[in-house]
N, C-alpha and C. Protein backbone atom coordinates (compact mmCIF):
# COMPACT_ATOMS: atom_id res chain seq x y z
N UNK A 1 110.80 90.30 108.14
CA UNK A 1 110.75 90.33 106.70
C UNK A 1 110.31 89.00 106.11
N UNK A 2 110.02 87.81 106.88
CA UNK A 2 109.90 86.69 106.16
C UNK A 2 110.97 86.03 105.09
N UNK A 3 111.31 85.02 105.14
CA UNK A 3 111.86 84.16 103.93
C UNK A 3 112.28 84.46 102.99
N UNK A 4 113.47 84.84 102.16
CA UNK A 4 113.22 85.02 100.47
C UNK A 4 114.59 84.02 99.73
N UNK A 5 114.54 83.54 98.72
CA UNK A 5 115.31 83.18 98.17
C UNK A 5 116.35 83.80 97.45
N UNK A 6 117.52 84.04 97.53
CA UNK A 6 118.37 84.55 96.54
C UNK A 6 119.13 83.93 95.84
N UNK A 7 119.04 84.38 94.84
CA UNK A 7 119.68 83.95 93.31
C UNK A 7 120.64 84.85 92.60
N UNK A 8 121.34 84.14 92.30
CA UNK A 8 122.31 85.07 91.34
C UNK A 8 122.61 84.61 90.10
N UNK A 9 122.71 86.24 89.57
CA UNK A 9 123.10 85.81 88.19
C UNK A 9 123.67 86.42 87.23
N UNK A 10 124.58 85.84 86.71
CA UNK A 10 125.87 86.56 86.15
C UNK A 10 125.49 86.75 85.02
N UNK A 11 126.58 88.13 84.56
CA UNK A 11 126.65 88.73 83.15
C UNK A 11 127.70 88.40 82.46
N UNK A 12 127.64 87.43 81.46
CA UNK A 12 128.98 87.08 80.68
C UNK A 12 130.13 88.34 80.72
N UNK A 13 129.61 89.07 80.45
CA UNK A 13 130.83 90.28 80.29
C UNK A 13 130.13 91.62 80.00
N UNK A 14 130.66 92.53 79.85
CA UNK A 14 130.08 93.69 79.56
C UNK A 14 131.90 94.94 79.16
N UNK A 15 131.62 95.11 77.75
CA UNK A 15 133.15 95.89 77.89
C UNK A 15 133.13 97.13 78.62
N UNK A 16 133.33 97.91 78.44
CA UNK A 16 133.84 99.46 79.67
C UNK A 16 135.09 99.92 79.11
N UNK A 17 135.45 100.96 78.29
CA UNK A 17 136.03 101.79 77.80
C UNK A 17 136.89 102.58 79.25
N UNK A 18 138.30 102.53 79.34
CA UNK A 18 139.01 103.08 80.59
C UNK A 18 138.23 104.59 80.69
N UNK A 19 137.69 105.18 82.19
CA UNK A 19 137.33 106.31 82.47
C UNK A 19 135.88 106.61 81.70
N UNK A 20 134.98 105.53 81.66
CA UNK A 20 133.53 105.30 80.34
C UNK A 20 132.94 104.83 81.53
N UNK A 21 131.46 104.69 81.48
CA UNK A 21 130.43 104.31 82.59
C UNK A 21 129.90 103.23 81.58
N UNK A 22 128.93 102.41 82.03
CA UNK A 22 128.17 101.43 80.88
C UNK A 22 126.64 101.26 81.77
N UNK A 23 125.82 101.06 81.34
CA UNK A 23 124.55 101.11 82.31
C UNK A 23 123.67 99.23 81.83
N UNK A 24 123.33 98.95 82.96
CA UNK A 24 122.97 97.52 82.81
C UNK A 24 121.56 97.69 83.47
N UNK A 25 120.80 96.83 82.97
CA UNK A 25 119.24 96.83 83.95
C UNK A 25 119.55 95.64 84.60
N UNK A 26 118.50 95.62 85.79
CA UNK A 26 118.17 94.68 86.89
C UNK A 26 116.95 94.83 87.12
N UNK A 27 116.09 92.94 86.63
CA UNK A 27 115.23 93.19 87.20
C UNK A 27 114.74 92.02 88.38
N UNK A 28 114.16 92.07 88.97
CA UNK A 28 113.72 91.23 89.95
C UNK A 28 112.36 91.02 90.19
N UNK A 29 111.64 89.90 90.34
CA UNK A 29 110.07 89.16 90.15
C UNK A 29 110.60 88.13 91.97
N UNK A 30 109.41 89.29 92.42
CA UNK A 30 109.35 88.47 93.76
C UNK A 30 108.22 87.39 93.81
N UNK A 31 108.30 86.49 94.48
CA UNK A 31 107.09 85.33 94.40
C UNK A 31 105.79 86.01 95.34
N UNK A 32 104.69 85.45 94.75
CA UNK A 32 103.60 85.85 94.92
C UNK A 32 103.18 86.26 96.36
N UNK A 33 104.08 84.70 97.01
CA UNK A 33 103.71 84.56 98.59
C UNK A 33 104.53 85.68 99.41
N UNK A 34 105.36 86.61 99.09
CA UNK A 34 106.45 87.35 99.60
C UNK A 34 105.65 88.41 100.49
N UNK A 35 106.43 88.32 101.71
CA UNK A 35 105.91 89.14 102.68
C UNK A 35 105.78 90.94 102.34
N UNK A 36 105.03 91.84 102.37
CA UNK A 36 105.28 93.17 101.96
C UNK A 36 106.40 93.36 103.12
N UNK A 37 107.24 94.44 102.18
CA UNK A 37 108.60 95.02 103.08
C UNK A 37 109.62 95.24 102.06
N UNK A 38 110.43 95.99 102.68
CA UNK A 38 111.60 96.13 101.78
C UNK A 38 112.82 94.95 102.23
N UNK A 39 113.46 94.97 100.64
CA UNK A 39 114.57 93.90 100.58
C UNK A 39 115.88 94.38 100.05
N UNK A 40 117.09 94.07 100.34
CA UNK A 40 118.10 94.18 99.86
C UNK A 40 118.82 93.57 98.41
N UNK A 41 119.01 93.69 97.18
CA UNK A 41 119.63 93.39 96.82
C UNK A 41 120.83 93.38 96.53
N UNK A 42 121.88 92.90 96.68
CA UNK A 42 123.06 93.01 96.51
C UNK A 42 124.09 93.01 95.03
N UNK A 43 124.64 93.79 94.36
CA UNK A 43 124.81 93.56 93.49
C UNK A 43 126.55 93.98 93.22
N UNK A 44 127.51 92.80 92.19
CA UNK A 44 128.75 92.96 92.68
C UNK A 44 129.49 93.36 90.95
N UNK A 45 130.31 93.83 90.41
CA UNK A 45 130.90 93.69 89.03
C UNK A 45 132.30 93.65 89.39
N UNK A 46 132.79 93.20 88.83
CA UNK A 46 134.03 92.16 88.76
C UNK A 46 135.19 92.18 87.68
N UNK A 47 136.16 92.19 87.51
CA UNK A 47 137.19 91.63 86.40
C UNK A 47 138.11 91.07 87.10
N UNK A 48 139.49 90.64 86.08
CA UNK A 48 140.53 89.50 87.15
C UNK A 48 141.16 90.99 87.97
N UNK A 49 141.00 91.82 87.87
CA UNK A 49 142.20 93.15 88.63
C UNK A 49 141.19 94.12 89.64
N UNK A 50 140.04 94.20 89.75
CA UNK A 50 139.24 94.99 90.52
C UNK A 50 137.67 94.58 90.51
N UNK A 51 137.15 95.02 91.50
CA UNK A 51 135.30 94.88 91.87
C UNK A 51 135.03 95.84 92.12
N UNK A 52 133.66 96.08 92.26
CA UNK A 52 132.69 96.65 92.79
C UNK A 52 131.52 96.16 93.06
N UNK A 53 131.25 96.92 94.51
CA UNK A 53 129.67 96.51 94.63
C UNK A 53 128.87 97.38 95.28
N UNK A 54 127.52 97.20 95.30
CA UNK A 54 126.44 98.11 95.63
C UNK A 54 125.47 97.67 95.43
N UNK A 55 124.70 97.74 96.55
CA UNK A 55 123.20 97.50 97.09
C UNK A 55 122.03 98.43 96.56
N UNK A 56 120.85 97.40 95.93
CA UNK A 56 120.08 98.41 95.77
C UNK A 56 118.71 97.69 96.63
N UNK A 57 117.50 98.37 96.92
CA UNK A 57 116.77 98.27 97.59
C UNK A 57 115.14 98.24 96.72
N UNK A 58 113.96 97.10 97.33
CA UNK A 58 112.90 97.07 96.46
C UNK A 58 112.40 96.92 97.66
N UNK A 59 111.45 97.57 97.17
CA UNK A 59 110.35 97.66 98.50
C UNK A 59 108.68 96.92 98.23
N UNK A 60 108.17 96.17 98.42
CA UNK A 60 107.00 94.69 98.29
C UNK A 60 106.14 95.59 98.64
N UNK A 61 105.45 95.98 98.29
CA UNK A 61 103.97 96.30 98.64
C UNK A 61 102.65 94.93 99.09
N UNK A 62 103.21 94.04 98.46
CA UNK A 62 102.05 92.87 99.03
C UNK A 62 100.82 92.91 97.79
N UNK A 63 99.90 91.68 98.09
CA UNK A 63 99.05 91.38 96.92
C UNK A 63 98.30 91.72 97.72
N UNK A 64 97.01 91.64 97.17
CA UNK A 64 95.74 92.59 97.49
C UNK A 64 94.40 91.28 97.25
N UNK A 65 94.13 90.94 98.42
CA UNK A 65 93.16 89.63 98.36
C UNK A 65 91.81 89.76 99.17
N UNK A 66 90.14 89.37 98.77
CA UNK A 66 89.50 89.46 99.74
C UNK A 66 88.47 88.35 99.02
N UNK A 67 88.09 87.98 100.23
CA UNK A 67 86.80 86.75 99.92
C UNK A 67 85.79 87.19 100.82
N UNK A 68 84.54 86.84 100.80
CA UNK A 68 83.26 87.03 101.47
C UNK A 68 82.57 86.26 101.45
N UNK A 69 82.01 85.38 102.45
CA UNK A 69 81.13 84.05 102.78
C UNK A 69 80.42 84.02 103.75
N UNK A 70 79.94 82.53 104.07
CA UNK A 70 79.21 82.72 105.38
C UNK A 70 80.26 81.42 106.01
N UNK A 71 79.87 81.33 107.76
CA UNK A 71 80.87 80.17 108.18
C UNK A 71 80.64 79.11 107.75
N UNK A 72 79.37 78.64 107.19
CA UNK A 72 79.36 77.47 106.96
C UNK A 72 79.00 77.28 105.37
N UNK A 73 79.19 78.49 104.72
CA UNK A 73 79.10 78.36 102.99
C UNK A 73 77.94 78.28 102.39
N UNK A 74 76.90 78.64 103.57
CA UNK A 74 75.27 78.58 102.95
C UNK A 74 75.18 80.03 102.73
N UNK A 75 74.57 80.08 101.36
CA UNK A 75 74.35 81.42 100.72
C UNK A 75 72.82 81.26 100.81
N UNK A 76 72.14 80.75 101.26
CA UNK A 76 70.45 81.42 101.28
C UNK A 76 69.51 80.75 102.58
N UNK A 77 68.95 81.70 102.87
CA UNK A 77 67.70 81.30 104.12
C UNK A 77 66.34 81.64 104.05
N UNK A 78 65.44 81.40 104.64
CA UNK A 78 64.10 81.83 104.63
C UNK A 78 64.19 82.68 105.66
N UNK A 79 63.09 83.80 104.99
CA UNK A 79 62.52 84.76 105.32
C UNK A 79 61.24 85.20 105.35
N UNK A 80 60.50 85.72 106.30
CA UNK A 80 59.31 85.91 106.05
C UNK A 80 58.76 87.74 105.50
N UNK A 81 58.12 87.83 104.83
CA UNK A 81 57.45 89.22 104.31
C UNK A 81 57.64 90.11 106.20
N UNK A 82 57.74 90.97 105.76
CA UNK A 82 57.78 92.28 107.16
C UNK A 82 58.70 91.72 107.92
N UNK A 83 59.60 90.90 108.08
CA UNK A 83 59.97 90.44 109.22
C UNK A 83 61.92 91.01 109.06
N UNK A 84 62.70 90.74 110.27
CA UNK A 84 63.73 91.04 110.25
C UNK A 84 64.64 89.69 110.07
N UNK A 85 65.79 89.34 109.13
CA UNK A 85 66.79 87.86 108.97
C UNK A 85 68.43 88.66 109.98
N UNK A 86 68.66 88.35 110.45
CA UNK A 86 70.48 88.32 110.70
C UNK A 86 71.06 87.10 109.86
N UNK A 87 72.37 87.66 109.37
CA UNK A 87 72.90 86.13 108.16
C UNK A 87 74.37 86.70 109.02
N UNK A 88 74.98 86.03 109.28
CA UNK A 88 76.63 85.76 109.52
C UNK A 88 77.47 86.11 108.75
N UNK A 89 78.52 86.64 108.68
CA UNK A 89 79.26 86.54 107.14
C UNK A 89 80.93 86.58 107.40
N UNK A 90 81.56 85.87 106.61
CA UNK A 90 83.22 86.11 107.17
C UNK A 90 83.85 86.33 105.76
N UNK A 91 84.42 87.69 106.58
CA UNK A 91 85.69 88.13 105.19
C UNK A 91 86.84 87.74 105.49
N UNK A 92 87.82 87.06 104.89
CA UNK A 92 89.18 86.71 104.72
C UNK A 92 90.26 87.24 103.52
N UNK A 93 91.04 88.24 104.41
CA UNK A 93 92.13 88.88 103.60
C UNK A 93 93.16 87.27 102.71
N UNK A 94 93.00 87.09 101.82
CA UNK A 94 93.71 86.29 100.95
C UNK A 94 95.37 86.82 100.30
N UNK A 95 95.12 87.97 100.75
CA UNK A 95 96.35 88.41 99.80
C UNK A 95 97.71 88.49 101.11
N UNK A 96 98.34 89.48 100.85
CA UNK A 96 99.74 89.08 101.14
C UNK A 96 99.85 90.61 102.06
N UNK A 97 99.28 91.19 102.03
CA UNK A 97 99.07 93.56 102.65
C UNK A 97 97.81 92.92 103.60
N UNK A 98 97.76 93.79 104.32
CA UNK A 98 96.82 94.15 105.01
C UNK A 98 95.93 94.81 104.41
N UNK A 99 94.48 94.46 104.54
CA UNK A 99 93.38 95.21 103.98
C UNK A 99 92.76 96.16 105.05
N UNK A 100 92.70 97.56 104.93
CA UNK A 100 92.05 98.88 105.74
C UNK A 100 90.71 98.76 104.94
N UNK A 101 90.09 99.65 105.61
CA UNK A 101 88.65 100.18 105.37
C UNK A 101 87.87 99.13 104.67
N UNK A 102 87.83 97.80 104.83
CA UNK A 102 86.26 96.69 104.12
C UNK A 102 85.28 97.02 104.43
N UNK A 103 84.54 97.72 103.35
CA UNK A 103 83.18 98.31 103.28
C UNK A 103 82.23 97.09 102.87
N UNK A 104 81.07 97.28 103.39
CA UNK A 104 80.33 96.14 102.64
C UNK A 104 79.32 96.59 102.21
N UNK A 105 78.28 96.43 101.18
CA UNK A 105 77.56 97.35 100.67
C UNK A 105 76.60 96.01 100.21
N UNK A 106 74.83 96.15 99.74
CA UNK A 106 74.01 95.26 99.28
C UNK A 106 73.41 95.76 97.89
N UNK A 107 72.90 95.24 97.28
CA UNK A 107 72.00 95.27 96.38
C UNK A 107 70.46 94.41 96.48
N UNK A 108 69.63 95.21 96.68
CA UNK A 108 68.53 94.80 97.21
C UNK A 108 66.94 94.66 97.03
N UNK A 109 66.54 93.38 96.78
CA UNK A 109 65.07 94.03 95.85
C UNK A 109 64.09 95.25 96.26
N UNK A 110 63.20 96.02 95.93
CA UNK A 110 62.70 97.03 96.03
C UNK A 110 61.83 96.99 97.11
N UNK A 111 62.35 97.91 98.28
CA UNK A 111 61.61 97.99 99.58
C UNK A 111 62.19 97.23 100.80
N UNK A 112 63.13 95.98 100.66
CA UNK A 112 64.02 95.93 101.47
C UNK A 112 65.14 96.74 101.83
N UNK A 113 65.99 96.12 102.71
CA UNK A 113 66.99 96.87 103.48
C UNK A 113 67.68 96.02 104.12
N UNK A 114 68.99 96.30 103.58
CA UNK A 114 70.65 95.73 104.66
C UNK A 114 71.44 96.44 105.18
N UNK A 115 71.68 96.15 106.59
CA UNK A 115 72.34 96.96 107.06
C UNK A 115 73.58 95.88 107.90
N UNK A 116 74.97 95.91 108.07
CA UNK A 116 75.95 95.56 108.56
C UNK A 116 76.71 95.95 109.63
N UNK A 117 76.71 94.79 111.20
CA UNK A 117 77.50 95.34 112.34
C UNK A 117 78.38 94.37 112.31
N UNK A 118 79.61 94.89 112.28
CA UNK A 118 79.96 96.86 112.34
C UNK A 118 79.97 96.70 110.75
N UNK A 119 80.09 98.30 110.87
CA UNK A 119 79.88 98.59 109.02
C UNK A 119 81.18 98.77 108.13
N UNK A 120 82.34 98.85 108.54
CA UNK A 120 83.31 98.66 108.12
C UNK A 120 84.46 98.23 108.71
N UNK A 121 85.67 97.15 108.86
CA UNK A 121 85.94 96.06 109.15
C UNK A 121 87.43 96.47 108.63
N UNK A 122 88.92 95.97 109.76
CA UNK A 122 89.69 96.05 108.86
C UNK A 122 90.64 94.57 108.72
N UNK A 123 91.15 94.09 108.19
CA UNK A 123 92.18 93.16 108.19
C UNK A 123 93.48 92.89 108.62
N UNK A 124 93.72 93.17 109.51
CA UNK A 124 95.22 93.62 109.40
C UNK A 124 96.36 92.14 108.40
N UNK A 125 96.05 91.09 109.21
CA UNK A 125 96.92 90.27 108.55
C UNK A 125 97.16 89.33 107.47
N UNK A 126 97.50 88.78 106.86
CA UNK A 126 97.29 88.40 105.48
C UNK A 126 96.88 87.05 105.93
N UNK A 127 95.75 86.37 105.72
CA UNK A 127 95.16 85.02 106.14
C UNK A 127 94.15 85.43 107.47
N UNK A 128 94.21 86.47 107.94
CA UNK A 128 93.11 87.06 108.66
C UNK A 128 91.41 86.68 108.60
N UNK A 129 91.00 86.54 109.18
CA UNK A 129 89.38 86.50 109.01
C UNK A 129 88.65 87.63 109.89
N UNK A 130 87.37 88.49 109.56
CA UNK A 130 86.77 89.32 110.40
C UNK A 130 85.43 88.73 110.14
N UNK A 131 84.11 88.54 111.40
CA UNK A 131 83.02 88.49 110.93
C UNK A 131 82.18 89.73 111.04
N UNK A 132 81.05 89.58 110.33
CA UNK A 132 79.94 90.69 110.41
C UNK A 132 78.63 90.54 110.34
N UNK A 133 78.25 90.84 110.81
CA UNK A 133 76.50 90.35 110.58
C UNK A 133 75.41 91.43 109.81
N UNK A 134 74.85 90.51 109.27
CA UNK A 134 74.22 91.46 107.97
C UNK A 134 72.59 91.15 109.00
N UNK A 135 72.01 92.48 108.79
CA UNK A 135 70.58 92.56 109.14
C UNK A 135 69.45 92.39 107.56
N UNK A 136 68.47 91.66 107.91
CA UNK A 136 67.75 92.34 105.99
C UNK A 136 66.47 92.32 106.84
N UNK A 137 65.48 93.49 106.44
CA UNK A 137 64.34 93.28 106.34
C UNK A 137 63.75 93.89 105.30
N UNK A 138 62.51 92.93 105.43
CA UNK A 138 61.89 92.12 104.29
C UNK A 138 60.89 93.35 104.01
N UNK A 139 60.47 93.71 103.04
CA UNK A 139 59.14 94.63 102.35
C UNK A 139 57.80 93.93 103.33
N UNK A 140 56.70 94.47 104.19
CA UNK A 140 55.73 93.93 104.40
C UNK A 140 55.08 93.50 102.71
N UNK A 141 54.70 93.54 102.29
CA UNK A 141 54.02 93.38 100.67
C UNK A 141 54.86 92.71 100.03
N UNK A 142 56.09 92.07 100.50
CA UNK A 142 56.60 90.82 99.72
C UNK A 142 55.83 89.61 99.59
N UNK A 143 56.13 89.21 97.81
CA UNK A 143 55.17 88.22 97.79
C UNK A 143 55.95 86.73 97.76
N UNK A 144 55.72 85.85 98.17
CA UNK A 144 56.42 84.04 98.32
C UNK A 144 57.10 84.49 97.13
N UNK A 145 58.31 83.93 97.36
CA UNK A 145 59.24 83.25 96.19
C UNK A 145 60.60 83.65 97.09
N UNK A 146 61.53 83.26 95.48
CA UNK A 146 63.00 83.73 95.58
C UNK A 146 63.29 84.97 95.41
N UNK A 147 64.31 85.76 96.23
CA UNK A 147 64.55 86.89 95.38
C UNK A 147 66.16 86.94 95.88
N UNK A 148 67.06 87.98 95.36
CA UNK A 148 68.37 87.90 95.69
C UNK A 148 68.57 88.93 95.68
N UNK A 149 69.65 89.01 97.17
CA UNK A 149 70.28 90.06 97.58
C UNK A 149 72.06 90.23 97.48
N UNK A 150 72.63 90.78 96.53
CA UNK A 150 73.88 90.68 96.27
C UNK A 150 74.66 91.70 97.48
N UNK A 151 75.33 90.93 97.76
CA UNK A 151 76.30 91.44 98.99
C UNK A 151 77.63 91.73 98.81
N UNK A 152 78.04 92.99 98.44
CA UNK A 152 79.55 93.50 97.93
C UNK A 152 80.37 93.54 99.17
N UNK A 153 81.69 93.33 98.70
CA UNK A 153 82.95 93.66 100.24
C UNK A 153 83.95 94.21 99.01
N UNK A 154 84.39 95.56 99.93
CA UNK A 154 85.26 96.39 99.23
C UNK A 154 86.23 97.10 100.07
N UNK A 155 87.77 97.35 99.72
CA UNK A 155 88.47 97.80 100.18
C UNK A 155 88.93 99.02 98.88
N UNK A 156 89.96 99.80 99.65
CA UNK A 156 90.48 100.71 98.75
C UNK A 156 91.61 99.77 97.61
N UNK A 157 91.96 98.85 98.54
CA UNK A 157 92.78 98.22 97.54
C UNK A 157 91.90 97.11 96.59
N UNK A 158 91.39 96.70 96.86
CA UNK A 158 90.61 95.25 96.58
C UNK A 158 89.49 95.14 96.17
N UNK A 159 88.13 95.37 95.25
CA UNK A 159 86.87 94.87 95.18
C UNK A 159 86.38 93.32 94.64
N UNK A 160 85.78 93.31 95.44
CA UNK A 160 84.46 92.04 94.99
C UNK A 160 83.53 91.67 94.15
N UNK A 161 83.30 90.81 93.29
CA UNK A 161 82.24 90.47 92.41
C UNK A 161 81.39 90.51 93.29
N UNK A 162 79.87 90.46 93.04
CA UNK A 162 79.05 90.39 94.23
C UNK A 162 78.87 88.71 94.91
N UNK A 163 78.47 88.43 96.01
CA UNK A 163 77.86 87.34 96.71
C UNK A 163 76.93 87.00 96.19
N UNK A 164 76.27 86.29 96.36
CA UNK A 164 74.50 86.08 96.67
C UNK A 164 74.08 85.67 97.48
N UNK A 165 73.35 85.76 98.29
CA UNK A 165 72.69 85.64 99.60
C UNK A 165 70.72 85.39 99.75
């Protein structure tokens, strides 16, 4: 379950009418870094003549994090017209859950083509890294210059602004 801090914190009072119920909220704000899982809270009520207590349970789902780069943070290369580029690329789960199904998807000037091995990627652990290699080829009838290819990474939980590449 990882680490958590507990805190407590008391209710000045609360009256209760003999054989009367009274209903109180509880809420709880787990820190960002908190492992997904369920946790116990413990909760106790009190006067000078009797207690009670009872546990209630929250269950962390985890934050939802993804980044997309290359290993060494260069977003552009040369390419020649007709020809085939391989570019490197590393996704890193940032969040706190495991990321399933990272799809990666391009946006691409007219007549090229990207394709990604393998084509979908999963994360299991939170600080995880997976690489992938992106294929592009180039339009024969491309003419000199710049052009840009935006490179999406997407999970069911998580999407991406695009890259540029």
């Amino acid at each position: 379950m990882g680490r958590h801090v507990q805190r407590r914190t008391s209710v000045t009072s609360v009256e209760v009418e003999p054989n009367a119920e009274k209903s109180i909220s509880i809420s709880a704000k787990p820190p960002e870094t908190v492992q997904a899982g369920s946790y116990k809270i413990p909760i106790t009520a009190s006067n000078n003549s009797t207690s009670a207590k009872t546990t209630v349970e929250a269950v962390v789902t985890g934050t939802y994090g993804l980044t997309l780069g290359t290993p060494n943070d260069l977003l552009s290369t040369d390419v020649t017209a007709g020809s085939e580029r391989k570019v490197d690329l590393v996704l890193t789960n940032t969040g706190s859950a495991e990321l399933k199904d990272v799809s990666l998807s391009a946006d691409t000037p007219s007549e090229w083509e990207v394709t990604f091995s393998p084509g979908q990627r999963r994360l299991h652990r939170p600080g995880g890294t997976a690489r992938v290699q992106a294929t592009s080829r180039q339009a024969i009838e491309a003419l000199a210059g710049d052009y840009v290819v935006n490179i999406n990474a997407s999970s069911r939980r998580k999407a991406l602004a695009p890259s540029s590449a």
